[in-house]
N, C-alpha and C. Protein backbone atom coordinates (compact mmCIF):
# COMPACT_ATOMS: atom_id res chain seq x y z
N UNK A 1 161.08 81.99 239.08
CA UNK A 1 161.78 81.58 240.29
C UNK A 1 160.91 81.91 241.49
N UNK A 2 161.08 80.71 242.12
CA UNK A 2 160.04 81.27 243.26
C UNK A 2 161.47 81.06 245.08
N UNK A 3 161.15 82.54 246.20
CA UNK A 3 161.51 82.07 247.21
C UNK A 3 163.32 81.74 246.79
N UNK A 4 163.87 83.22 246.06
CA UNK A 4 165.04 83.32 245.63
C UNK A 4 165.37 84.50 245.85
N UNK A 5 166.51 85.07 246.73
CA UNK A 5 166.82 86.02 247.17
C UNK A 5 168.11 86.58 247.21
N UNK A 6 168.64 87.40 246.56
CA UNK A 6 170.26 87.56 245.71
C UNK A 6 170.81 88.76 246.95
N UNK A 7 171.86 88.56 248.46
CA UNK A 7 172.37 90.12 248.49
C UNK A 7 173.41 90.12 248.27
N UNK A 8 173.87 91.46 247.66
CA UNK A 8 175.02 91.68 247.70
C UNK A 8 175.63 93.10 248.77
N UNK A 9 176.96 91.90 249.04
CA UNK A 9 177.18 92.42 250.49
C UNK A 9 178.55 93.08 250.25
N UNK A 10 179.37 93.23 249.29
CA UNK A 10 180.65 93.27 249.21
C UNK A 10 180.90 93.48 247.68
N UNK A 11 180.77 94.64 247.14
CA UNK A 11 181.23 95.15 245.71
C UNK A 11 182.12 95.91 245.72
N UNK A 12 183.41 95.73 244.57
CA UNK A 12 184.27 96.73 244.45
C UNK A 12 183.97 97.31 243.06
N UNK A 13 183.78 98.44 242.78
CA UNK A 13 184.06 99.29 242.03
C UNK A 13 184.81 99.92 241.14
N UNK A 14 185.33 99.86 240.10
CA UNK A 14 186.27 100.82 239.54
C UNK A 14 185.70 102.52 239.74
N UNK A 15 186.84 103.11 239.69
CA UNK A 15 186.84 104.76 240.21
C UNK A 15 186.33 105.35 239.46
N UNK A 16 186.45 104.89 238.08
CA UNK A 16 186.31 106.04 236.93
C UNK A 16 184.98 105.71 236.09
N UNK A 17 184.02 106.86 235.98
CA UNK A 17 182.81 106.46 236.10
C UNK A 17 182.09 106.09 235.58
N UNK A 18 183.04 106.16 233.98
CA UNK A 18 182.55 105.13 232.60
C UNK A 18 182.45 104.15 232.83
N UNK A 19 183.13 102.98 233.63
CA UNK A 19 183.25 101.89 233.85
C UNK A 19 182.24 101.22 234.77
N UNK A 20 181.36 102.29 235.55
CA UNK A 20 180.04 101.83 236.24
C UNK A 20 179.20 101.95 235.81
N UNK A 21 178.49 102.07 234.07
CA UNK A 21 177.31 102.45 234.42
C UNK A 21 177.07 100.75 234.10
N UNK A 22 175.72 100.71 233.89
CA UNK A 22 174.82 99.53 233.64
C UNK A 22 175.13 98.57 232.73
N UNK A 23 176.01 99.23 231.48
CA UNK A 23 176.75 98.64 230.79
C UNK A 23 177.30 97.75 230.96
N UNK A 24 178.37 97.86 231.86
CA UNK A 24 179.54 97.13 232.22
C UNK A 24 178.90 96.24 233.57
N UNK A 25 178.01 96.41 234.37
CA UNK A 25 178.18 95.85 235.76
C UNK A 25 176.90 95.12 235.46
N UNK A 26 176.08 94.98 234.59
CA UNK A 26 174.84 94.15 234.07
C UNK A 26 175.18 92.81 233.85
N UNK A 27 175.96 92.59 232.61
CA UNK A 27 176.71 91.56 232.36
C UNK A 27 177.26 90.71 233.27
N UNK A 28 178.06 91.14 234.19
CA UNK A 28 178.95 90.04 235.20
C UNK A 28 177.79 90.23 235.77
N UNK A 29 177.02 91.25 236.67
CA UNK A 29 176.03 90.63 237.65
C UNK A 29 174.99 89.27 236.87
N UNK A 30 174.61 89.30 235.97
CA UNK A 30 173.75 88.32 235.28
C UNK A 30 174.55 86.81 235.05
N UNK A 31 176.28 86.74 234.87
CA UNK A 31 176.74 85.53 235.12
C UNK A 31 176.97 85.27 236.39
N UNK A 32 176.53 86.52 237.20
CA UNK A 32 176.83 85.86 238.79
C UNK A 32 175.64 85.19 239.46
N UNK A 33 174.48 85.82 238.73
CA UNK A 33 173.18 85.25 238.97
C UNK A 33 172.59 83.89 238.80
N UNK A 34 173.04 83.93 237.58
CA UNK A 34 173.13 82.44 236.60
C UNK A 34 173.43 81.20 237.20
N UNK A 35 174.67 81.53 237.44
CA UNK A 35 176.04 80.40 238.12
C UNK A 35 175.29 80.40 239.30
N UNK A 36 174.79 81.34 240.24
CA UNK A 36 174.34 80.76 241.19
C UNK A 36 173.28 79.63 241.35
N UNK A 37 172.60 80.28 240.59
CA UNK A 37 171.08 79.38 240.38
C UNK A 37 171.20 77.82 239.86
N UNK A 38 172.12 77.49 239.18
CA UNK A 38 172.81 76.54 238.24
C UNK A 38 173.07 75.53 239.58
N UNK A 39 174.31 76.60 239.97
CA UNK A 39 174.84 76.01 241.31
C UNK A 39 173.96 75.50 242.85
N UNK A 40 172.45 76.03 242.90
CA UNK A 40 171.70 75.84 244.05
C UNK A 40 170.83 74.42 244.07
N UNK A 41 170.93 73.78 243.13
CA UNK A 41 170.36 72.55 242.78
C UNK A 41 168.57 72.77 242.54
N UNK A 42 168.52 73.16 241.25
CA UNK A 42 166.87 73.64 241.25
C UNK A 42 166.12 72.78 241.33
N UNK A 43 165.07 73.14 241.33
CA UNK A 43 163.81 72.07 241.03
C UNK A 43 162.65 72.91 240.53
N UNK A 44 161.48 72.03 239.73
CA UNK A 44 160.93 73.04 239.25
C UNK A 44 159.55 72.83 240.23
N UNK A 45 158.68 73.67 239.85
CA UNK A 45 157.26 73.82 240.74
C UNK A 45 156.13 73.79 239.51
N UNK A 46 155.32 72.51 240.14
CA UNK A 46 154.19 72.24 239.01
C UNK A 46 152.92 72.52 239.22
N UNK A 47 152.22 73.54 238.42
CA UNK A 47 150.66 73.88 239.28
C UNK A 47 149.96 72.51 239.49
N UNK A 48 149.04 72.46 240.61
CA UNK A 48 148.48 71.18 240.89
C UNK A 48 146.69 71.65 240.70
N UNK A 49 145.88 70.99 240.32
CA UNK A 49 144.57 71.35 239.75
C UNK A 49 143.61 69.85 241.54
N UNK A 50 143.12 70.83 241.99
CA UNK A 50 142.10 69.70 242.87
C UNK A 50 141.13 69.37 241.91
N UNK A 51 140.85 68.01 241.29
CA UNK A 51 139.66 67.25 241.10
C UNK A 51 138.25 67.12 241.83
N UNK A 52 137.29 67.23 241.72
CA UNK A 52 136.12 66.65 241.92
C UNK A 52 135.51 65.76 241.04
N UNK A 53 135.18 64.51 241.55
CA UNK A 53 134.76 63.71 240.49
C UNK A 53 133.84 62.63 241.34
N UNK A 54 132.02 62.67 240.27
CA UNK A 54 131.12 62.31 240.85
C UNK A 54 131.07 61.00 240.06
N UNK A 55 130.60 59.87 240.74
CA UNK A 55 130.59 58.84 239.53
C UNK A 55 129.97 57.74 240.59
N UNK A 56 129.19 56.88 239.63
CA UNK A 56 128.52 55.75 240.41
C UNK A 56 130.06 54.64 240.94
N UNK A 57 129.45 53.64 242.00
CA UNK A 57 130.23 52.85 242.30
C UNK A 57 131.02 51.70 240.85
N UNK A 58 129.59 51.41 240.32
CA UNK A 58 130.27 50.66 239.24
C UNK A 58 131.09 51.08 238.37
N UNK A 59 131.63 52.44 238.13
CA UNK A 59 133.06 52.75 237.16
C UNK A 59 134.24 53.36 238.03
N UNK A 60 133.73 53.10 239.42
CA UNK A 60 135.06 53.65 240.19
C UNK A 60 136.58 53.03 239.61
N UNK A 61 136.46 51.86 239.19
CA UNK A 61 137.88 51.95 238.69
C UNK A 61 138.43 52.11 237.92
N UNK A 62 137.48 52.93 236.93
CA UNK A 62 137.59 53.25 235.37
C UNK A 62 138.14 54.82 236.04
N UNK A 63 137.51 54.89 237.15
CA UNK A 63 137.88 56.77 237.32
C UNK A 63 139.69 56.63 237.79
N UNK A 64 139.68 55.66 238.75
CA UNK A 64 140.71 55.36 239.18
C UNK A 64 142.12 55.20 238.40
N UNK A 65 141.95 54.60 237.32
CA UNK A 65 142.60 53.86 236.07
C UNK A 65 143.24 55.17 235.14
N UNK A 66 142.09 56.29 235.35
CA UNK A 66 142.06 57.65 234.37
C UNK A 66 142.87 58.04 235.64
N UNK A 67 143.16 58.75 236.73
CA UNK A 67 143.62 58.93 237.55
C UNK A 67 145.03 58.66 237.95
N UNK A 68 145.14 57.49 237.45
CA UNK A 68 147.03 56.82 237.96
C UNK A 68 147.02 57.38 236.69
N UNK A 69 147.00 57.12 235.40
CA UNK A 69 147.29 56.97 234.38
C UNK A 69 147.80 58.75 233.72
N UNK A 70 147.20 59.44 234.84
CA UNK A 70 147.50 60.77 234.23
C UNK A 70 148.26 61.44 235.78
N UNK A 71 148.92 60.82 236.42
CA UNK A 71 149.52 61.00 238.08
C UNK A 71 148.71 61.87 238.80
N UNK A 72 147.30 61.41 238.52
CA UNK A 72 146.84 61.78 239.79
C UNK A 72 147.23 60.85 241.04
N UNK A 73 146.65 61.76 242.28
CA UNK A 73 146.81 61.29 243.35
C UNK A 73 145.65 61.90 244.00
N UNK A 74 144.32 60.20 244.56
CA UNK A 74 143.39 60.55 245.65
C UNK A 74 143.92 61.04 246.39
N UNK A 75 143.05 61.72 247.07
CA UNK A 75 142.81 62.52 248.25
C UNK A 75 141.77 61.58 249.26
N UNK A 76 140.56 61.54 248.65
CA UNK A 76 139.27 60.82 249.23
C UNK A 76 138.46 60.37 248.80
N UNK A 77 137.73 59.35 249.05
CA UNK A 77 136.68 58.55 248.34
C UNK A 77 135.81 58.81 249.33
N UNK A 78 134.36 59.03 249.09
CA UNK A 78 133.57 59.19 249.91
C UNK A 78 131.94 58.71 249.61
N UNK A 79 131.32 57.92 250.22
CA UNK A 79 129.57 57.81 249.04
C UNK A 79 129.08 59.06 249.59
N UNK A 80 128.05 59.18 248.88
CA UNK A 80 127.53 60.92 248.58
C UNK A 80 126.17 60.24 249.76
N UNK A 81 125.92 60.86 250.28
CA UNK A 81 124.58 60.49 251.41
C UNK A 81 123.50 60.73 250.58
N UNK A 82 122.83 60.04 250.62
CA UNK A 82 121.02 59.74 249.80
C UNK A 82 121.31 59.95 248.21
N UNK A 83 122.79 59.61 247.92
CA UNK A 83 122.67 59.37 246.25
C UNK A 83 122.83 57.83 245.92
N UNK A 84 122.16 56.99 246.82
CA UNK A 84 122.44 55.72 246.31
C UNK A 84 123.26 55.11 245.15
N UNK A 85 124.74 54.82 246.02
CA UNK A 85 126.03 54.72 245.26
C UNK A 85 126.46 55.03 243.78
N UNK A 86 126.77 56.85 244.78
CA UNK A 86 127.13 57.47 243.92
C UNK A 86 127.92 58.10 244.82
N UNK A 87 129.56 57.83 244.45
CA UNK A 87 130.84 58.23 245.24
C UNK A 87 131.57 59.67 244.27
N UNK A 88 131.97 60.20 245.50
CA UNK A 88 132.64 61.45 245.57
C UNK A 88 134.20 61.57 245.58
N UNK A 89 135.07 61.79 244.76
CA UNK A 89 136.38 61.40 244.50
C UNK A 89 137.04 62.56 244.33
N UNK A 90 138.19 63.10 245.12
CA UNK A 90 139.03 63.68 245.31
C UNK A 90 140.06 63.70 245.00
N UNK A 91 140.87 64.64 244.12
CA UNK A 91 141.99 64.17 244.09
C UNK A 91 142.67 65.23 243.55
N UNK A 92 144.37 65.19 243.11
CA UNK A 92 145.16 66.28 242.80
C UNK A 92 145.97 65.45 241.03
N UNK A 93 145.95 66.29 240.31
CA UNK A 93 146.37 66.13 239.15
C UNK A 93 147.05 67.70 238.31
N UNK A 94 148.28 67.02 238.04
CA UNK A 94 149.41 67.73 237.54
C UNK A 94 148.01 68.61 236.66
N UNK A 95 148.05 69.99 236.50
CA UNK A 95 147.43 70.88 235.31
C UNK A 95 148.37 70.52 233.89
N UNK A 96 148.91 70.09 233.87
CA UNK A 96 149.70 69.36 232.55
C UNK A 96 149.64 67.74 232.11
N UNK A 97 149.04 67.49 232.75
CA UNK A 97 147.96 66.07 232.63
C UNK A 97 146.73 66.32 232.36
N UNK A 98 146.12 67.51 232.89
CA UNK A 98 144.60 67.97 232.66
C UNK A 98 144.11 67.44 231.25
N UNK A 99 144.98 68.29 230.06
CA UNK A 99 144.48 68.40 229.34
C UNK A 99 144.00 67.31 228.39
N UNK A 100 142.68 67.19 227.79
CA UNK A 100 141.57 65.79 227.46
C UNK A 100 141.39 65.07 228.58
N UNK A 101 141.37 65.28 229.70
CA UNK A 101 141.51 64.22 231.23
C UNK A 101 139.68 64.26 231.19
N UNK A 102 138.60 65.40 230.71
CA UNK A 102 137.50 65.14 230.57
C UNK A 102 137.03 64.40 229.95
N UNK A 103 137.27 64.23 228.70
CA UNK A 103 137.01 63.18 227.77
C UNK A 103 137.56 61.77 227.73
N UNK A 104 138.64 62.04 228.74
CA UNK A 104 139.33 60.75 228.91
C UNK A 104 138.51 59.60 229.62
N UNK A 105 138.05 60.63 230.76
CA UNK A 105 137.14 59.85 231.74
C UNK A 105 135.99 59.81 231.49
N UNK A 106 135.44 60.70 230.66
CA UNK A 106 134.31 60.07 230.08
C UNK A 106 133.90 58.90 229.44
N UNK A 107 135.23 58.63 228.80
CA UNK A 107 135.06 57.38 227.98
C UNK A 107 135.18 56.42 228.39
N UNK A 108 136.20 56.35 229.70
CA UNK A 108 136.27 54.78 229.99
C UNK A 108 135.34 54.82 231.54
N UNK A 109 134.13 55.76 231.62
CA UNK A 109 133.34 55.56 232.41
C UNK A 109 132.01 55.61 231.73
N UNK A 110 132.18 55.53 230.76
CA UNK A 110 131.04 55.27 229.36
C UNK A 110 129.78 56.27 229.99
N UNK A 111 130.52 57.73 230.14
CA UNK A 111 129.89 59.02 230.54
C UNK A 111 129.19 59.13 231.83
N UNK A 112 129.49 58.74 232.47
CA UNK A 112 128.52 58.71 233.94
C UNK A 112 129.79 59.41 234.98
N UNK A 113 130.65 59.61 234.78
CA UNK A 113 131.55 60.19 235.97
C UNK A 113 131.32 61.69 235.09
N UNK A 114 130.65 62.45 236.07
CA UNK A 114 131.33 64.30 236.07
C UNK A 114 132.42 64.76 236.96
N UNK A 115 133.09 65.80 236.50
CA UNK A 115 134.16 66.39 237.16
C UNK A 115 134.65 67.81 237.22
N UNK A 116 134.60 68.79 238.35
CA UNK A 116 135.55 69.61 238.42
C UNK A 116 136.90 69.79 238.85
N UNK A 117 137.04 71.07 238.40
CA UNK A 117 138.76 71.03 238.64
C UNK A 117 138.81 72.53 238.93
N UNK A 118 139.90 73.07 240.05
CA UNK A 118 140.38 74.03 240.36
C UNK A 118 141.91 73.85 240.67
N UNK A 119 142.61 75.37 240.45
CA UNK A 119 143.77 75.61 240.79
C UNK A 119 143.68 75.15 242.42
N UNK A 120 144.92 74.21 242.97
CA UNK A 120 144.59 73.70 244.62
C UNK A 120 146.17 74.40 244.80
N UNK A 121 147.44 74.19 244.26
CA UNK A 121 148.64 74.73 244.45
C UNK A 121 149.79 74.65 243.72
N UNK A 122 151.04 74.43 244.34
CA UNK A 122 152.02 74.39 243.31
C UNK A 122 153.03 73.20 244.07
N UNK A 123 153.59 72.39 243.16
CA UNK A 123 153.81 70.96 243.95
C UNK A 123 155.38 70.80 243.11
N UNK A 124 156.65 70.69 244.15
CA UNK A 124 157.67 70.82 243.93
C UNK A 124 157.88 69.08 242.97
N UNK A 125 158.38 69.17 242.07
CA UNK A 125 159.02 67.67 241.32
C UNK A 125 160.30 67.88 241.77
N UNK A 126 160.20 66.23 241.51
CA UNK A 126 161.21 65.61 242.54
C UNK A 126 162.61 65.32 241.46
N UNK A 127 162.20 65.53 240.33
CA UNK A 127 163.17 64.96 239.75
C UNK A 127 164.26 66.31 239.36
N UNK A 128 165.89 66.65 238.96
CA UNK A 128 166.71 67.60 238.91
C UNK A 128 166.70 67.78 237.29
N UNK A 129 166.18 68.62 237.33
CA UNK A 129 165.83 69.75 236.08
C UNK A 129 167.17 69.29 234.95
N UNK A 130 168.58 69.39 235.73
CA UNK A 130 170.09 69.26 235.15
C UNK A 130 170.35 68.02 234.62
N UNK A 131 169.39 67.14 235.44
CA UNK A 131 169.82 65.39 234.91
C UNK A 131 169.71 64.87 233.37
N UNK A 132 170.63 65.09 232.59
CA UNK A 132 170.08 64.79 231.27
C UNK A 132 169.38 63.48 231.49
N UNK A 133 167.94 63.42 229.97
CA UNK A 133 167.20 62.55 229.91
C UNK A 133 166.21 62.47 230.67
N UNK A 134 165.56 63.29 231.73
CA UNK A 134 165.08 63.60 233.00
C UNK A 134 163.32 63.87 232.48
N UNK A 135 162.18 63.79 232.90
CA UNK A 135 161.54 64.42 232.83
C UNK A 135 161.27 65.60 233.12
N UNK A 136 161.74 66.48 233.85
CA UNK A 136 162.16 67.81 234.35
C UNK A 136 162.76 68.31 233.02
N UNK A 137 164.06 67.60 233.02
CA UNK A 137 164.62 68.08 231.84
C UNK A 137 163.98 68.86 230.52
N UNK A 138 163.07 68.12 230.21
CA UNK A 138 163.04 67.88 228.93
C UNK A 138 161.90 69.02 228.92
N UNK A 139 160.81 69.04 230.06
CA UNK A 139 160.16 70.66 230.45
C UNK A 139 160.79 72.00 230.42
N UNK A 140 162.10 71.62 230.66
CA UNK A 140 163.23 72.84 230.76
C UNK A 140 163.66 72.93 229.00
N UNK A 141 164.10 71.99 228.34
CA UNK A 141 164.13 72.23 226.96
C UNK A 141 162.66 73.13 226.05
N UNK A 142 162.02 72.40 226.50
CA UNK A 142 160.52 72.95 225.47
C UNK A 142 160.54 74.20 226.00
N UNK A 143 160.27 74.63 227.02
CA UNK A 143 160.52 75.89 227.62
C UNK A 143 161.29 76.89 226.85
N UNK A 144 163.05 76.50 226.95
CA UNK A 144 163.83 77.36 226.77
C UNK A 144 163.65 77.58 225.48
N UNK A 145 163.09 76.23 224.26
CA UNK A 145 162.84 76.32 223.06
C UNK A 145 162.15 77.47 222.16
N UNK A 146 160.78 77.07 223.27
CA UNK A 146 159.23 78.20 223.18
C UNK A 146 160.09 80.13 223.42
N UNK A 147 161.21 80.36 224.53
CA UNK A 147 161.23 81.49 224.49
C UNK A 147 162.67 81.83 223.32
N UNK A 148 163.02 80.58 222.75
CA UNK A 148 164.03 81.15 221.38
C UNK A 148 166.00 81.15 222.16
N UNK A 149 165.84 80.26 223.14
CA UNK A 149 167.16 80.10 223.89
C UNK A 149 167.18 78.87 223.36
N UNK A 150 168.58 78.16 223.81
CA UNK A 150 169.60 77.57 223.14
C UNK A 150 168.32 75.93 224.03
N UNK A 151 168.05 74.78 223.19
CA UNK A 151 167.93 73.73 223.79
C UNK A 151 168.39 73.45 225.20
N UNK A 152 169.74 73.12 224.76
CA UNK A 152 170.39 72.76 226.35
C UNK A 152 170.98 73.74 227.31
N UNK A 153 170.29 73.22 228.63
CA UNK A 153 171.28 74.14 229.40
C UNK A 153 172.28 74.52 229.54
N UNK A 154 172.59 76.09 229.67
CA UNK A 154 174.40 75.84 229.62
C UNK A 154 175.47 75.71 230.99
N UNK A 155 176.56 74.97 230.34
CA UNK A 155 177.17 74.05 231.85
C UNK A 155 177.18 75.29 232.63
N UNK A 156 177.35 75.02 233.90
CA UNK A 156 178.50 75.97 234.88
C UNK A 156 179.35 76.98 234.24
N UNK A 157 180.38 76.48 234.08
CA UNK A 157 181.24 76.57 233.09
C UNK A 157 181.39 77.57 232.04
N UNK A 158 180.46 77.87 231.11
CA UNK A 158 179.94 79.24 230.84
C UNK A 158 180.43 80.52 231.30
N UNK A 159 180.03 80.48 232.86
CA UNK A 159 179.63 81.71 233.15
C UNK A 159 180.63 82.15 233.67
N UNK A 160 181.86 81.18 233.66
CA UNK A 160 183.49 81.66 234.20
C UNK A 160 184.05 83.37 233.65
N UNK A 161 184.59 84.26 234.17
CA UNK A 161 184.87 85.34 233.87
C UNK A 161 186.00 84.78 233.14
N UNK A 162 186.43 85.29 231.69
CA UNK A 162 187.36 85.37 230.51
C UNK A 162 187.75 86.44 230.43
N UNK A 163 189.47 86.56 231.11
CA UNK A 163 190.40 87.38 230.84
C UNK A 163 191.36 87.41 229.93
């Protein structure tokens, strides 16, 4: 969670002092946590990798092609001064697209485009994590899968106190 901040301003207590320790007040605080977060309309945050990518004019749209095709998004095209057209390409690509994106572009630039890549930031998706069928979604399943939690999210609903 990033830029999430929980106070609590107003707790009542039971008197008797079995009933406070960590035991008892862990639990409801963690469905109060939950439900909130559920309730704030999330979104998730995707590391973004800056591209560098050198390549003659004649496969610029082979770089280009590798580029949409894995959601990148230019930044800048630029010719390189005294490399007789040989352009300089900028751009941002999901780090979850990265992966084979070298070999990708190698191939359909029949090896003449090189490329680096660095961590550039973290880039909010647009789509709601909750929407079944979602691409978000389905990041949120593999996820919850990988740490041994239940596939689907659980509703709201859940986290209702049962008396």
């Amino acid at each position: 969670m990033y830029g999430v901040r929980f106070d609590m301003s107003d707790i009542t207590l039971i008197a008797d002092g079995a009933h406070r320790r960590v035991a008892q007040i862990m639990p409801a605080s963690r469905k109060v946590l939950y439900a909130a977060e559920l309730s704030a309309q999330p979104r998730l945050l995707e590391p973004m990798y800056l591209v560098d990518i050198q390549a003659p004019s004649r496969v610029l749209k082979g770089v280009h092609k590798c580029l949409n095709r894995r959601r990148g998004v230019t930044i800048s095209e630029e010719e390189k001064l005294g490399m007789n057209g040989v352009f300089s390409i900028r751009a941002h690509l999901p780090v979850s697209e990265s992966f084979g994106f070298s070999a990708y572009l190698q191939s359909e630039t029949s090896g003449l485009a090189f490329l680096q890549m660095s961590f550039d930031h973290w880039s909010m998706m647009s789509q709601d994590p909750l929407e079944p069928n979602s691409v978000t979604n389905k990041i949120v399943q593999d996820i919850r899968v990988r740490k041994g939690l239940r596939q689907e999210i659980p509703p709201l609903n859940e986290f209702l106190d049962r008396l």
